[in-house]
Protein backbone atom coordinates (compact mmCIF):
# COMPACT_ATOMS: atom_id res chain seq x y z
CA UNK A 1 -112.74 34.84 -162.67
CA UNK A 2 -111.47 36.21 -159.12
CA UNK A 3 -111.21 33.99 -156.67
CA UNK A 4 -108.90 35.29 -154.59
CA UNK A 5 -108.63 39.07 -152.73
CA UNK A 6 -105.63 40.32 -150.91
CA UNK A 7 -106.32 43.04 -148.86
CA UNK A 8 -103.23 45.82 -147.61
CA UNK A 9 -103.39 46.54 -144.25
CA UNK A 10 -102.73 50.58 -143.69
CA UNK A 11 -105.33 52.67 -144.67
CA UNK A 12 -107.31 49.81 -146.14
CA UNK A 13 -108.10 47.39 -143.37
CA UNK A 14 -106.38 49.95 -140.33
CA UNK A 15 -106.61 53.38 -139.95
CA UNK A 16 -103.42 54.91 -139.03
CA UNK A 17 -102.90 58.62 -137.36
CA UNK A 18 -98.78 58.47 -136.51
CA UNK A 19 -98.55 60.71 -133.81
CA UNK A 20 -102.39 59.99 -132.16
CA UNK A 21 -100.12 58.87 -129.27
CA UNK A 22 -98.43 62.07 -128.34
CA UNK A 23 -101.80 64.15 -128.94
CA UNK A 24 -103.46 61.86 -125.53
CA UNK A 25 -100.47 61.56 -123.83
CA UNK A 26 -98.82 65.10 -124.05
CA UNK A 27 -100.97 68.35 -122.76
CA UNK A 28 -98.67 70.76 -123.73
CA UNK A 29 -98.58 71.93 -127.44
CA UNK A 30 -94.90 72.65 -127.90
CA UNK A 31 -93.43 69.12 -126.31
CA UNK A 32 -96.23 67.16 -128.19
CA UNK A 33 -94.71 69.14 -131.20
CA UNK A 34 -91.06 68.41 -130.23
CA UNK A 35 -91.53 64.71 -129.18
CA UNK A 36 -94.02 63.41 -132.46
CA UNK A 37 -91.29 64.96 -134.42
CA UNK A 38 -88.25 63.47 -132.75
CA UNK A 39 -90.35 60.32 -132.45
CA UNK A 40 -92.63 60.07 -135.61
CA UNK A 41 -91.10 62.06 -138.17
CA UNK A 42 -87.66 60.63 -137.80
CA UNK A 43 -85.18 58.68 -140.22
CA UNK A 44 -85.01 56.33 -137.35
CA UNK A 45 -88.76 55.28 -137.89
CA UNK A 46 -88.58 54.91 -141.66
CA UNK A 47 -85.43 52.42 -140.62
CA UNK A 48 -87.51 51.16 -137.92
CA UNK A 49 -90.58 50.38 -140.84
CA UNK A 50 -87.95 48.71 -143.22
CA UNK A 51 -86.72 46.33 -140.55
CA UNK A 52 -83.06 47.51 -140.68
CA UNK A 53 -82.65 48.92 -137.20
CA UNK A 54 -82.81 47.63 -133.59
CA UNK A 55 -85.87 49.61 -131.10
CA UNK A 56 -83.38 50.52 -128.79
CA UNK A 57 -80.79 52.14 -130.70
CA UNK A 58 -83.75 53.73 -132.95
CA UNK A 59 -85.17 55.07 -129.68
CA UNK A 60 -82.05 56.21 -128.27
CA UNK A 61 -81.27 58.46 -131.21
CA UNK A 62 -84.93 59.64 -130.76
CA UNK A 63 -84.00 60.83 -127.75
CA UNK A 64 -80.65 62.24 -128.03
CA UNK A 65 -82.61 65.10 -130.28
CA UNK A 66 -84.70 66.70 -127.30
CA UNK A 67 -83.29 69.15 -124.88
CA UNK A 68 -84.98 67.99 -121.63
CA UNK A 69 -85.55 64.84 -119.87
CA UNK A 70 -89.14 65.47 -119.45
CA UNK A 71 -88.94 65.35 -123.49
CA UNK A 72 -86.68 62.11 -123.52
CA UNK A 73 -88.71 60.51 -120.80
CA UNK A 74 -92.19 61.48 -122.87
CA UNK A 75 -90.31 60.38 -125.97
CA UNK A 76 -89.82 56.35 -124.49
CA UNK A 77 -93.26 56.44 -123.70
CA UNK A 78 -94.93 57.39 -126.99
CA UNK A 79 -92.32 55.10 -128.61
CA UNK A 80 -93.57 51.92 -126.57
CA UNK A 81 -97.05 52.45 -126.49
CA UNK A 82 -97.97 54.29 -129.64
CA UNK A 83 -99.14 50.34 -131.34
CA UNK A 84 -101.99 51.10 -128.64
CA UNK A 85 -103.42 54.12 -129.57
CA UNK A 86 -102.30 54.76 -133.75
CA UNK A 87 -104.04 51.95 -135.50
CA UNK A 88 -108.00 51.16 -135.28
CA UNK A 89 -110.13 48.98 -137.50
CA UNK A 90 -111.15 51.31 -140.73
CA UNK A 91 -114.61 51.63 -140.66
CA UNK A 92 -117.27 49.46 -142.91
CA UNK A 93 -114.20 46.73 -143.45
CA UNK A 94 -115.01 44.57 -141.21
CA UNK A 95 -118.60 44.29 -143.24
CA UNK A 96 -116.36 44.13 -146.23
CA UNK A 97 -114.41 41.36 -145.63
CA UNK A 98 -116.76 39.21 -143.70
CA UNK A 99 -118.92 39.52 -146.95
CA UNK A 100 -116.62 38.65 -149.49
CA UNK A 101 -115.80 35.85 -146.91
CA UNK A 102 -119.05 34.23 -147.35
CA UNK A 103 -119.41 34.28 -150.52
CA UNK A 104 -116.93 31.77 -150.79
CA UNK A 105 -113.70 34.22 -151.83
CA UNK A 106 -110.45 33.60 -150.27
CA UNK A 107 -109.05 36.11 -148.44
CA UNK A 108 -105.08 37.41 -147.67
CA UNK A 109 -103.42 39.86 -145.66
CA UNK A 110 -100.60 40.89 -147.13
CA UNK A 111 -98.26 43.78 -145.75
CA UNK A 112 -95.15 44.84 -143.62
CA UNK A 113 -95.77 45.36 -140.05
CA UNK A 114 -94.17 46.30 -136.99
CA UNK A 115 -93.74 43.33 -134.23
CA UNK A 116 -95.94 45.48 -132.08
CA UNK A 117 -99.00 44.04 -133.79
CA UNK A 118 -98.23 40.71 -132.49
CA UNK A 119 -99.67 42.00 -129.38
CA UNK A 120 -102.30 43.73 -130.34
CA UNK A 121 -103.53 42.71 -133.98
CA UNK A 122 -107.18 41.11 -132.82
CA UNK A 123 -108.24 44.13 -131.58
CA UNK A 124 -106.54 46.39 -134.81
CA UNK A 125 -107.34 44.28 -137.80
CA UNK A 126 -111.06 44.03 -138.55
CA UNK A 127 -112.48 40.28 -139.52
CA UNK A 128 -109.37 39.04 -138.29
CA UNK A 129 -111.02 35.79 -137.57
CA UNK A 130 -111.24 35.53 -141.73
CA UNK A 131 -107.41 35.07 -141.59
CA UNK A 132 -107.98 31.56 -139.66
CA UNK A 133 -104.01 30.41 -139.53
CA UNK A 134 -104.45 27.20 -140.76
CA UNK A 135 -101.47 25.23 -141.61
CA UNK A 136 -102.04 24.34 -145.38
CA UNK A 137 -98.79 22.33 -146.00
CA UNK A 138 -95.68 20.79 -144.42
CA UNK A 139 -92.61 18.71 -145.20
CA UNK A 140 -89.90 17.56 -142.26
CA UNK A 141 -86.74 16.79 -143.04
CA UNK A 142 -83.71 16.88 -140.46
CA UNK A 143 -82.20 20.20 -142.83
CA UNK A 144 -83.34 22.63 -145.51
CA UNK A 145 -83.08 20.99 -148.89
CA UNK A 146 -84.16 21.65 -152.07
CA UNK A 147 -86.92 18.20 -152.02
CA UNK A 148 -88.12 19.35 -148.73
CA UNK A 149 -89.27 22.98 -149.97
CA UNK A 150 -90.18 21.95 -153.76
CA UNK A 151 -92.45 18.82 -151.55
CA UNK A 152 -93.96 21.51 -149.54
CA UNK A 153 -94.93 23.32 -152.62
CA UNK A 154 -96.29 20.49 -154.43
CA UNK A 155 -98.82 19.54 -151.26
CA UNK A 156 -100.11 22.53 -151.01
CA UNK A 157 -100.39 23.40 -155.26
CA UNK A 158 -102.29 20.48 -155.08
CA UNK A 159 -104.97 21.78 -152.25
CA UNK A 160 -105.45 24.79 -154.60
CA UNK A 161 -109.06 25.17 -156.16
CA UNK A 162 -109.34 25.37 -159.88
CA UNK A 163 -108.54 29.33 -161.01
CA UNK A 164 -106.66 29.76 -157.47
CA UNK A 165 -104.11 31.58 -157.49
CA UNK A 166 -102.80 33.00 -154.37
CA UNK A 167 -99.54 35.61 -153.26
CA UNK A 168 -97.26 32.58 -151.29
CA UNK A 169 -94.98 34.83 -149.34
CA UNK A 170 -91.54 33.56 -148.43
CA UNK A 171 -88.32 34.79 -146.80
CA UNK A 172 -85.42 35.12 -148.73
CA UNK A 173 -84.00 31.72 -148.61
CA UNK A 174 -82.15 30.40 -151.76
CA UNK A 175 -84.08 27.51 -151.80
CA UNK A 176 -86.84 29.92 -152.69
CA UNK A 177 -84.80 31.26 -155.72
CA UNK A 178 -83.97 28.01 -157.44
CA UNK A 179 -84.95 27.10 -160.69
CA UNK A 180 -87.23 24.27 -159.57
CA UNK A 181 -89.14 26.55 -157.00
CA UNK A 182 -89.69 29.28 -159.59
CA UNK A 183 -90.79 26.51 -161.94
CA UNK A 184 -93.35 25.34 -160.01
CA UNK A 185 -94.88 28.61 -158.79
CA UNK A 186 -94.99 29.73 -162.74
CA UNK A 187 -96.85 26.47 -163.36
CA UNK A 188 -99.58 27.30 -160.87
CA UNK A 189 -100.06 30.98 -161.35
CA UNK A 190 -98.92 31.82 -158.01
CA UNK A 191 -97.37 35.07 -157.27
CA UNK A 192 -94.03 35.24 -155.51
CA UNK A 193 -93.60 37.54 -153.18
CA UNK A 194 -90.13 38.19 -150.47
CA UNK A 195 -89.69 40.91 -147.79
CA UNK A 196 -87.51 43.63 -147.84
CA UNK A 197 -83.41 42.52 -146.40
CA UNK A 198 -83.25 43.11 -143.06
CA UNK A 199 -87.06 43.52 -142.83
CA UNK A 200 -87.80 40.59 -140.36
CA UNK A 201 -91.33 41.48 -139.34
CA UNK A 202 -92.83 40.73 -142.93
CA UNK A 203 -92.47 37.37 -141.78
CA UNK A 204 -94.31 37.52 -138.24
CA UNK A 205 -97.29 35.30 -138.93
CA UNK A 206 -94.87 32.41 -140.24
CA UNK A 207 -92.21 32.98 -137.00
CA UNK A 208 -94.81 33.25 -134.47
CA UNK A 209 -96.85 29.98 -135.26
CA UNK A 210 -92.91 28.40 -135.03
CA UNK A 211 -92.59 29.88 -131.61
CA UNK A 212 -96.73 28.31 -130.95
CA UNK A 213 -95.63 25.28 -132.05
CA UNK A 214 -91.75 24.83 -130.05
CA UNK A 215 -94.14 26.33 -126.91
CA UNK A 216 -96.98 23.75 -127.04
CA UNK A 217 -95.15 20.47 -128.54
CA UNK A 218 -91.56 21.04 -127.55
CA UNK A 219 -89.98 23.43 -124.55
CA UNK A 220 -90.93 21.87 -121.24
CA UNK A 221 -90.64 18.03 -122.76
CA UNK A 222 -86.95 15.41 -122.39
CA UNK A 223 -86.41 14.51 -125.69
CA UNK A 224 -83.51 12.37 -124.68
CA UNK A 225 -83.14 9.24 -126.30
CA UNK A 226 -85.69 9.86 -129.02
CA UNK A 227 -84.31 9.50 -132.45
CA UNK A 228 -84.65 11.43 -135.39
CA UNK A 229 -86.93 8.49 -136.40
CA UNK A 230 -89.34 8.83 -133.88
CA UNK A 231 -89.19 12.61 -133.25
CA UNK A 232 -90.93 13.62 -137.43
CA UNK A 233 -93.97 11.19 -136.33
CA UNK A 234 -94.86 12.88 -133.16
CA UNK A 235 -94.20 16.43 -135.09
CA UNK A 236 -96.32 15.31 -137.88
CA UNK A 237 -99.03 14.28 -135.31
CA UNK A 238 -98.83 18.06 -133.82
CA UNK A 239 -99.38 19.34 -137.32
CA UNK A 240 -102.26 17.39 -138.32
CA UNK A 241 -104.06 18.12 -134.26
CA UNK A 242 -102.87 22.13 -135.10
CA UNK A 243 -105.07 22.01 -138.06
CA UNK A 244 -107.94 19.50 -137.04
CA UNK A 245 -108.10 19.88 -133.75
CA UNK A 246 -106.82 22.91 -131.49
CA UNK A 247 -109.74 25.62 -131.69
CA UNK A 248 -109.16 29.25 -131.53
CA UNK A 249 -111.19 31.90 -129.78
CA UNK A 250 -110.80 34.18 -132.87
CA UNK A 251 -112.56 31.16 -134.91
CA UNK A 252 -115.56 30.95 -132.72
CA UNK A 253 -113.88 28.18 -130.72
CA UNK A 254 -113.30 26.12 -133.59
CA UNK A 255 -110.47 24.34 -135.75
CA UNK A 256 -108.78 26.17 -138.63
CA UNK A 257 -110.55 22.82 -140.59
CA UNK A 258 -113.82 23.36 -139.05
CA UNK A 259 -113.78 26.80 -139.53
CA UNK A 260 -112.85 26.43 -143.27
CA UNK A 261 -115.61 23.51 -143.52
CA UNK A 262 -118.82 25.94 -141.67
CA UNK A 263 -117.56 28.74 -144.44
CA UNK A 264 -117.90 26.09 -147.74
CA UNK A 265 -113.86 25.98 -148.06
CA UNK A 266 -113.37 22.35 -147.06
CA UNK A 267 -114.65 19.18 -146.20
């Protein structure tokens, strides 16, 4: 029985025309040519896709390619804004996913991105209020260790409806290669799944709720004097308000919890 649907991201959920950019920004027809393929059509943005290459140095060598600065200077600008004008919601998926929302399937987004779509993924990815962000499981622990990860695991295996059996998505972290780990993720049918080396971006959605979380519990506060001790209590506490608590304009102004609770998930 299906329970579960994960759902790609380029040309399934987004639409994606490369070099849409150039064809707004550039009037004439032989620099529009010149730059998309400098720009779009380069080895640098296949690098640039797999994670294994800086903007700036990728850009750079975009540019070193065109013969005039009007090129180079038209070049920089496609390159920073093309996240703005390339991707739109695919038509009828919003419908799609919405639907299989409500009738009670869970739903995943699973694909490599570029960082750009930290900034603009609400308005790019259709239902994206589906994907609520909830924090499902946590262990703290003062390092990595093999009982903190395998812990993790176990919580949220245990939060899993019976014939779930969802993609958990990782980075490439030995502790995510041990024997116990694989173990455990056999046991409950789950698949594994790792990015690319070097490919940092499959793991935006993990590394931007850390930097939520150091932003709204941790930079701007003295932590002097407070122990180890008394510092996992207080992050804890953050955690559990984060799930329960702190609402989200994408969710209707709700919780991740009440979200999951109005759509049958929880509660």
């Amino acid at each position: 029985m299906i329970k579960n649907i994960v759902f790609d991201m380029g040309q399934v959920l987004v639409s994606y025309v490369g070099n849409l950019v150039c064809q707004i920004y550039i009037e004439d027809e032989q620099e529009r040519k010149d730059v998309s393929t400098s720009v779009f059509a380069s080895p640098e943005w296949i690098l640039l896709d797999m994670g294994v290459m800086p903007e700036e140095e990728a850009l750079k060598k975009m540019q070193e390619r065109l013969d005039t600065e009007r090129k180079r200077e038209q070049a920089e600008w496609c390159f920073w804004h093309w996240h703005e004008y390339n991707m739109k919601p695919k038509e009828g998926m919003e419908e799609l996913v919405r639907w299989l929302k409500s009738m009670g399937y869970g739903i995943y987004l699973c694909s490599n991105a570029s960082v750009r779509l930290l900034k603009c993924y609400k308005e790019v990815i259709p239902a994206i209020d589906c994907f609520d962000g909830m924090a499902v499981s946590w262990a703290i622990g003062s390092f990595p260790n093999v009982q903190l990860v395998n812990s993790m695991l176990d919580a949220a295996v245990s939060k899993l409806w019976e014939g779930e059996h969802p993609i958990l998505h990782s980075d490439r972290g030995g502790h995510y290669r041990r024997p116990g780990w694989i173990q455990r993720m056999e046991t409950a049918g789950l698949q594994r799944s790792m990015p690319a080396k070097g490919c940092s971006p499959d793991n935006a959605a993990c590394e931007g709720f850390f930097g939520q979380l150091k932003n709204e519990m941790f930079y701007g506060i003295s932590w002097e004097g407070v122990t180890l001790r008394q510092f996992i209590p207080i992050l804890d506490s953050y955690l559990q308000w984060y799930d329960r608590k702190r609402v989200k304009q994408s969710l209707g102004w709700r919780s991740s919890l009440d979200f999951r609770c109005c759509q049958g998930l929880a509660c």
